[in-house]
Every structure is written in C-alpha cells, then in structure tokens.
Protein backbone atom coordinates (compact mmCIF):
# COMPACT_ATOMS: atom_id res chain seq x y z
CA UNK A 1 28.49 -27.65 64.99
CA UNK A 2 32.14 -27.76 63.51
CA UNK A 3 33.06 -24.77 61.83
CA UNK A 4 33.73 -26.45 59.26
CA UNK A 5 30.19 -26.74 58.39
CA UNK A 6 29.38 -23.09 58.39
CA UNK A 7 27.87 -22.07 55.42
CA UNK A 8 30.24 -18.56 53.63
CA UNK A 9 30.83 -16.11 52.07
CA UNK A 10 33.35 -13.99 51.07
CA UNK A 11 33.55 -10.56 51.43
CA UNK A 12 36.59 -8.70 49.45
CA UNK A 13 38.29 -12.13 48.75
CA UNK A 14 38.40 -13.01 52.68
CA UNK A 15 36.46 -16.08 53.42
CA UNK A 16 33.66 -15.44 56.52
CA UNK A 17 31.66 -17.81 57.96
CA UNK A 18 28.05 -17.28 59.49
CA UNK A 19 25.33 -18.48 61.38
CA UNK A 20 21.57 -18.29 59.64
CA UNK A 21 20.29 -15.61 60.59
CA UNK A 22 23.23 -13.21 60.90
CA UNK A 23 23.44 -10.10 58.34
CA UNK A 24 26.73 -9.35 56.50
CA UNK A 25 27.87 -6.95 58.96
CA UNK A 26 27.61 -9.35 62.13
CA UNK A 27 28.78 -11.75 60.52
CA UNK A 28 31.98 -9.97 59.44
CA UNK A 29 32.47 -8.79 63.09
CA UNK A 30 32.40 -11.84 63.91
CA UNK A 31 35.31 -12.66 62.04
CA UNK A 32 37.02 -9.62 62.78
CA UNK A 33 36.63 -7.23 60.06
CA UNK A 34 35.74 -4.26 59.74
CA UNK A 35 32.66 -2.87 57.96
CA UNK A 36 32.67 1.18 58.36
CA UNK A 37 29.25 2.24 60.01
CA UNK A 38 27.32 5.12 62.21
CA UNK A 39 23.64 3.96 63.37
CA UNK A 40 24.80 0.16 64.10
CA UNK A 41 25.12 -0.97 66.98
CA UNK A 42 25.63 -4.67 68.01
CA UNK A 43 23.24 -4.54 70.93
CA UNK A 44 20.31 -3.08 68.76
CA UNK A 45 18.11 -4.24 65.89
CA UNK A 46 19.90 -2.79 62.71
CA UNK A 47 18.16 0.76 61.41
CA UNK A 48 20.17 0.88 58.01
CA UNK A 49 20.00 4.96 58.04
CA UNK A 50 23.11 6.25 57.32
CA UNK A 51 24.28 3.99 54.79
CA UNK A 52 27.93 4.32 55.54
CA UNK A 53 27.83 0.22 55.91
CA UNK A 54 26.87 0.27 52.02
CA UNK A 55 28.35 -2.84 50.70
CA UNK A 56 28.02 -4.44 47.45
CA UNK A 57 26.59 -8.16 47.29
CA UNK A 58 26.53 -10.28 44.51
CA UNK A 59 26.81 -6.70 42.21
CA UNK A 60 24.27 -4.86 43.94
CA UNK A 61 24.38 -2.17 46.64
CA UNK A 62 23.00 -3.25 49.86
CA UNK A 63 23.39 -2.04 53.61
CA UNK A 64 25.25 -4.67 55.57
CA UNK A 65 23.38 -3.87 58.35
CA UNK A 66 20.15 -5.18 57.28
CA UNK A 67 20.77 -7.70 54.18
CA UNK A 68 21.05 -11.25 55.80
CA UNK A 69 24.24 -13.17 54.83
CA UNK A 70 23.92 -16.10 52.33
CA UNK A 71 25.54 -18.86 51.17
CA UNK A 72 27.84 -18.62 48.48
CA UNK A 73 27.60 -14.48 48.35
CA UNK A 74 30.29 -12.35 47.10
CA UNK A 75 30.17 -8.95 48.56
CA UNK A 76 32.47 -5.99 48.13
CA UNK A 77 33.39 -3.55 50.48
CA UNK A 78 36.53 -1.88 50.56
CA UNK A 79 36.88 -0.45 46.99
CA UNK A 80 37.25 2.73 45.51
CA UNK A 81 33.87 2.65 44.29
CA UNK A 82 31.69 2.16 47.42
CA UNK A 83 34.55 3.62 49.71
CA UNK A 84 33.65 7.08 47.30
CA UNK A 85 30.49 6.35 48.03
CA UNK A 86 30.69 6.26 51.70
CA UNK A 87 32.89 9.60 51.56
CA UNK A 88 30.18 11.31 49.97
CA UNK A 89 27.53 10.34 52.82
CA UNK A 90 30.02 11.39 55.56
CA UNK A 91 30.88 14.86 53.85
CA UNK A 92 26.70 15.30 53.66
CA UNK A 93 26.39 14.77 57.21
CA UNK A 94 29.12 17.16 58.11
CA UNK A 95 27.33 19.88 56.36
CA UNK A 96 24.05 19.31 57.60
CA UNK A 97 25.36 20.13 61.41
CA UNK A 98 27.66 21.91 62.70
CA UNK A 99 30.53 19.68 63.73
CA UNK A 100 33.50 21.75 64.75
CA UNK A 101 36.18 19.29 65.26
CA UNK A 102 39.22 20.96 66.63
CA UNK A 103 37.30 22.38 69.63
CA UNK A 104 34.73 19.46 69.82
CA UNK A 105 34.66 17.32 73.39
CA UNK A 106 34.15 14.63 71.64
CA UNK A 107 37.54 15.30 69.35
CA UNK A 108 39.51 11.97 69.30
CA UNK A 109 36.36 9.79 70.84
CA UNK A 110 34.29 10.66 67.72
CA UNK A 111 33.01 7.85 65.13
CA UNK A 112 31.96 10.36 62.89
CA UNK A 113 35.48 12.02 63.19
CA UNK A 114 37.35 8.96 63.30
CA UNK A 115 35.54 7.25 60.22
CA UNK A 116 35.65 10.10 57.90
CA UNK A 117 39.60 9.71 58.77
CA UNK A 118 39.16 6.52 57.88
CA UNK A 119 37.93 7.46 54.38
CA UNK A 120 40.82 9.95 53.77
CA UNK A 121 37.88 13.08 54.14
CA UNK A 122 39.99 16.05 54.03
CA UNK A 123 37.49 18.59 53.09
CA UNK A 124 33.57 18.90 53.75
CA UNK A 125 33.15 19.41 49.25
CA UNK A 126 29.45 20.70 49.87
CA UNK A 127 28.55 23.65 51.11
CA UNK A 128 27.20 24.21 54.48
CA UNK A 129 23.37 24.51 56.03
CA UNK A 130 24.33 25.98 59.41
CA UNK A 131 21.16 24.75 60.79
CA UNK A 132 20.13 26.83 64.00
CA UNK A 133 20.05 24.22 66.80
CA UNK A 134 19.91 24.89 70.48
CA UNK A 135 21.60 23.91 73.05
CA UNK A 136 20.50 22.27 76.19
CA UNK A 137 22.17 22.46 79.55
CA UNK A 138 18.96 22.34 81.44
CA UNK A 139 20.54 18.92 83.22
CA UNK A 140 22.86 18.97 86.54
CA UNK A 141 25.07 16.02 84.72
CA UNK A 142 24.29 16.69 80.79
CA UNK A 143 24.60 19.16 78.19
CA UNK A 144 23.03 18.30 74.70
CA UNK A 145 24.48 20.24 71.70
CA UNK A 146 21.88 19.35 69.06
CA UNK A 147 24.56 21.06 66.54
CA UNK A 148 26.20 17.75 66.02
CA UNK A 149 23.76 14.94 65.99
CA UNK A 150 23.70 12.73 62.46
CA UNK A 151 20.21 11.02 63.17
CA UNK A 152 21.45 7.80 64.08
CA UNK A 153 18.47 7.40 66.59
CA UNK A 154 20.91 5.54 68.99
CA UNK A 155 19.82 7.21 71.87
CA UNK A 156 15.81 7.27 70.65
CA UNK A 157 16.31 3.38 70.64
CA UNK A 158 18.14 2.63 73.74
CA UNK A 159 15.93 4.69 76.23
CA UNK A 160 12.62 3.26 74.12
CA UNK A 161 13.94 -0.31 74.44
CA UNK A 162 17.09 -0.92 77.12
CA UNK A 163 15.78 2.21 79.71
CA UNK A 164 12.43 1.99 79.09
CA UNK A 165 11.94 5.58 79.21
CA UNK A 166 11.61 7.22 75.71
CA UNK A 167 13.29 10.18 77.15
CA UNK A 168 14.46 11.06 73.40
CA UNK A 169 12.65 11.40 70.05
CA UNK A 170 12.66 11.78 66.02
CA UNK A 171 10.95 14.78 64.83
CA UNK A 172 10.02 16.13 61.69
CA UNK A 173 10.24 14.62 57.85
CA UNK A 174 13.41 14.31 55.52
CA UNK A 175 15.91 17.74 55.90
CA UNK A 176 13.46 19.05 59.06
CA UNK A 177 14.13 15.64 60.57
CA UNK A 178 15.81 16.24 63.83
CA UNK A 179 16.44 15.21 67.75
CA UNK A 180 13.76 16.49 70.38
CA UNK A 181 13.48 15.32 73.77
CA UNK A 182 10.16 14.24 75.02
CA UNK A 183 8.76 17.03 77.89
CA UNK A 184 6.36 19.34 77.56
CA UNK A 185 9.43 22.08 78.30
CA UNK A 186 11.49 20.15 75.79
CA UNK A 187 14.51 19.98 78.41
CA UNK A 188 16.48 17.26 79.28
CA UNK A 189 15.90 18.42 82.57
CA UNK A 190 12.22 17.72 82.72
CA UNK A 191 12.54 14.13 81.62
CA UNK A 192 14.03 10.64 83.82
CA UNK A 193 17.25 10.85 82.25
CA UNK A 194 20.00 9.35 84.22
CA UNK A 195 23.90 9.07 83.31
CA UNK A 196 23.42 5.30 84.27
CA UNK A 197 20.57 5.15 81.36
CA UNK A 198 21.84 3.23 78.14
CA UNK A 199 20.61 6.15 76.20
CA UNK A 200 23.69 8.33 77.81
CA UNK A 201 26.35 5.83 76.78
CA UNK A 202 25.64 5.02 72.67
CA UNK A 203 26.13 8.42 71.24
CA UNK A 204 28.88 8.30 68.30
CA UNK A 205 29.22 11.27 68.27
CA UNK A 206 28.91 14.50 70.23
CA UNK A 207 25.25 15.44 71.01
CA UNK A 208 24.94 13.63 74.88
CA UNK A 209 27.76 14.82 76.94
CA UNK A 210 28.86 14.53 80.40
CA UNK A 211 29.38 17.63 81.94
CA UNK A 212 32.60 18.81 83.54
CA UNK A 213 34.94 16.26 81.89
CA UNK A 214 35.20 17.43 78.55
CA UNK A 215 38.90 17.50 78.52
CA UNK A 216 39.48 15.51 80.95
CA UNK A 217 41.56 13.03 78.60
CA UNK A 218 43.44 15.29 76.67
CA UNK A 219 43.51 15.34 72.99
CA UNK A 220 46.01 13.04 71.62
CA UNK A 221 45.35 10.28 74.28
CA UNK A 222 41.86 8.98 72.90
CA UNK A 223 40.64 6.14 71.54
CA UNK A 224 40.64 7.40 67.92
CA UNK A 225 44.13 9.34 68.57
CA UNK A 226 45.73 6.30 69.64
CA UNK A 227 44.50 3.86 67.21
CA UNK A 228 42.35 4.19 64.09
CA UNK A 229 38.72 3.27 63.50
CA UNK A 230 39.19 0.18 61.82
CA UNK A 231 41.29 -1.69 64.41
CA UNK A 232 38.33 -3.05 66.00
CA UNK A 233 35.42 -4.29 64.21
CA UNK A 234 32.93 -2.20 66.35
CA UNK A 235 34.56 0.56 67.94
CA UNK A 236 34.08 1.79 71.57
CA UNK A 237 35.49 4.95 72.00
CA UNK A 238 37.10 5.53 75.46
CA UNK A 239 35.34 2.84 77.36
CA UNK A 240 36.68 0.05 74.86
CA UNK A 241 36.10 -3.15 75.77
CA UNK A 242 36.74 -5.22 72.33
CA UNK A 243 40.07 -6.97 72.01
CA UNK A 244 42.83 -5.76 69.21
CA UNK A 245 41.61 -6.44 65.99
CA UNK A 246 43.27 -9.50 64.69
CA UNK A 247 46.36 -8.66 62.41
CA UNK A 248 45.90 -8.12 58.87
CA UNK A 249 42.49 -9.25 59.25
CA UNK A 250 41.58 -5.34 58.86
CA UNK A 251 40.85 -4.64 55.02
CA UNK A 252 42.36 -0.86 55.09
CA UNK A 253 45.22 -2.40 57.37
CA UNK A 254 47.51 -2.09 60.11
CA UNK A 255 48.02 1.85 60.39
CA UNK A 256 50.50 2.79 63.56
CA UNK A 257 49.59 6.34 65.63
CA UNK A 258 53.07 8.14 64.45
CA UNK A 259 52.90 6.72 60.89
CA UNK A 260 49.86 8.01 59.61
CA UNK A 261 47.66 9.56 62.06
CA UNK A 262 47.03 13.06 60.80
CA UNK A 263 46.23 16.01 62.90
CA UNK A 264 42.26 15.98 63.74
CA UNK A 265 40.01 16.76 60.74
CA UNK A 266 39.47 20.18 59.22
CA UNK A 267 36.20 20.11 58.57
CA UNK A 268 35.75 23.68 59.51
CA UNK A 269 32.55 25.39 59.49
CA UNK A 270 33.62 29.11 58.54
C-alpha cells in the first residue's frame, strides 16, 4: 500500500498515519512520538490502568492505549489541560507506595521517575499512605520490594502469557489492590521464576530487581540521566534498543542532559 493511502489523523497538529486496527498510541509510535504511559507495553495487549496515556479525541478524554485510531480524528495530547491531568495521576501513585528516589536502584532507569520528570512533578501535593509492604529476598538472583510497585500488572501478564508460568498475581479490590506472588509460602522463592523469564525484564519501575548490581551503573550514567523520557517513543531503560527519536518529532522537545536535566526527583517520603 503507498503511504499515501493511509487513512490519519492528527494528533496535536502533527499529521500520523495508521493502519486499521492500530490504537492512537501505536499508531503515534509508529510515527515517532511520544505518548507518556506506565502499563503499556508494545509487546502486550493494552490494559488502559494507569491512565497516564489519557489523551483527548475529538473533545473527549480517552486512553490512547485502548481507543482505536480513526480516520479524520483530532486528538490532543500535550496540553496544559491533560498534561495537569496526567501530573495528578503520577503524584497519586507516588503516595500510594513508597518510592524513595534518591536511594532507589532503580534511580535513573525508572519510568515512573523519569515520566513524572517529564511532567515537571516537583512535589508529591497529597499526602502519603505509607502502606506496610514486605519485602522479598527469598530468591538466590531476585529481591522484590513490593514498596514501589504502581499496579501496572506487567509482570502478572508476561509470566501468564510470554513464560507461561503465572508466577505473579493481582490481589485484592480498589486501594487493597496489590502484587502477590503465586506459592503457597508466598515467596518468590517457591515459584519457577527465572531471570531469563519475560516477567523479570518489563518492570518500569522498581519492584523485580536483580540482585547484586544495584549500582552497578552509577547514577548519572542511566538511561533516564542521559536522555529524557520522551526521546524515544517507548522507552527501554538500560537495555535500549529503540533508535533516537526523530528530531523535533517529540511534542515536549529536544531537551539536552546539561541543559535541563534536574537532579533526581524529591519525592521524599518523610
């Protein structure tokens, strides 16, 4: 088919073409702009939890994620309005964890770090839960720190569908909604997991983590350090494997590390 032919939309004045089929957030990947998200993931059917993909379509809120592009569509993304929007939702799920970013492992390599960045989040606004949530370092290879997962069910999905092993679960209903793992002991340790499973890789934040290399990239050299979110349409923090975002085809821009990188967030939790 000449792409000529594609059927479009636009999506904050820039003209994207699609494929039937293709959501609003695929299809603007495809053309190499970036849609700020959490729970999507290219390789997985969309979930539309967190909402941070929020987008506005022809006047009405939508998630990208999950509302199929069509013909003709104008959709809204980067404005003041939603981007408020989306700054609200990331401050929420700051508070309901305990994300400690300074000290964090996953400081630098975070999405959730790097995209409230993205959204100029400064402060957390709400007050904290301080849910009590274990740790589990039951694994040779793996610690879990339950304290910073966001519900994404990343790693529920890729060890139900890609490893075939359903080594993680969803518990619980609305703010008792949390991440279990599925053994009788409740350890990691007591399950198939393997650090060649998908489910070990797809984290974006910092619940699944590889032990002894926490540090072994020091802060300052990782992916979010050296470049911001928004330079690739989906990120892949330290394993990246996208090519640079095209020039100017990101709609917060260009943004070098010196410039306007700020030192990591200070989301603090005392």
């Amino acid at each position: 088919m000449n792409k000529e032919t594609f059927p479009t939309f636009t999506l904050d004045g820039k003209t994207i073409p699609f494929t039937a089929g293709q959501t609003l957030i695929q299809a603007a990947m495809a053309a190499g702009v970036y849609i700020p998200h959490l729970c999507f993931n290219p390789e997985f059917k969309p979930h539309g939890s967190c909402k941070i993909c929020t987008v506005k379509a022809d006047g009405r809120h939508t998630s990208s994620c999950t509302h199929q592009a069509q013909d003709g569509m104008v959709v809204e993304s980067n404005t003041q309005e939603i981007n408020d929007e989306r700054r609200a939702l990331l401050q929420m799920l700051f508070v309901e964890g305990n994300h400690f970013c300074p000290s964090c492992e996953k400081s630098g390599n975070c999405q959730l770090q790097a995209t409230a960045y993205e959204m100029n989040m400064m402060s957390p606004h709400f007050d904290h839960f301080f849910p009590d949530r274990p740790l589990d370092a039951s694994h040779p290879d793996y610690l879990l720190d339950f304290n910073r997962c966001i519900l994404c069910s990343l790693c529920v999905r890729a060890s139900r569908d890609v490893d075939g092993k359903n080594v993680f679960a969803l518990s619980g209903r609305g703010i008792s909604s949390h991440l279990i793992v599925n053994a009788k002991s409740g350890l990691l340790a007591d399950t198939g997991f393997s650090g060649d499973d998908k489910a070990a890789q797809v984290c974006p934040v910092g619940v699944i983590l590889k032990k002894r290399v926490g540090f072994a990239v020091p802060i300052g050299s990782r992916s979010f350090d050296e470049q911001p979110i928004s330079a690739t349409p989906h990120p892949v923090p330290a394993a990246a494997t996208l090519p640079p975002h095209p020039q100017g085809a990101c709609p917060v821009g260009p943004r070098s590390k010196a410039a306007t990188l700020p030192p990591h967030p200070t989301v603090k939790g005392t």
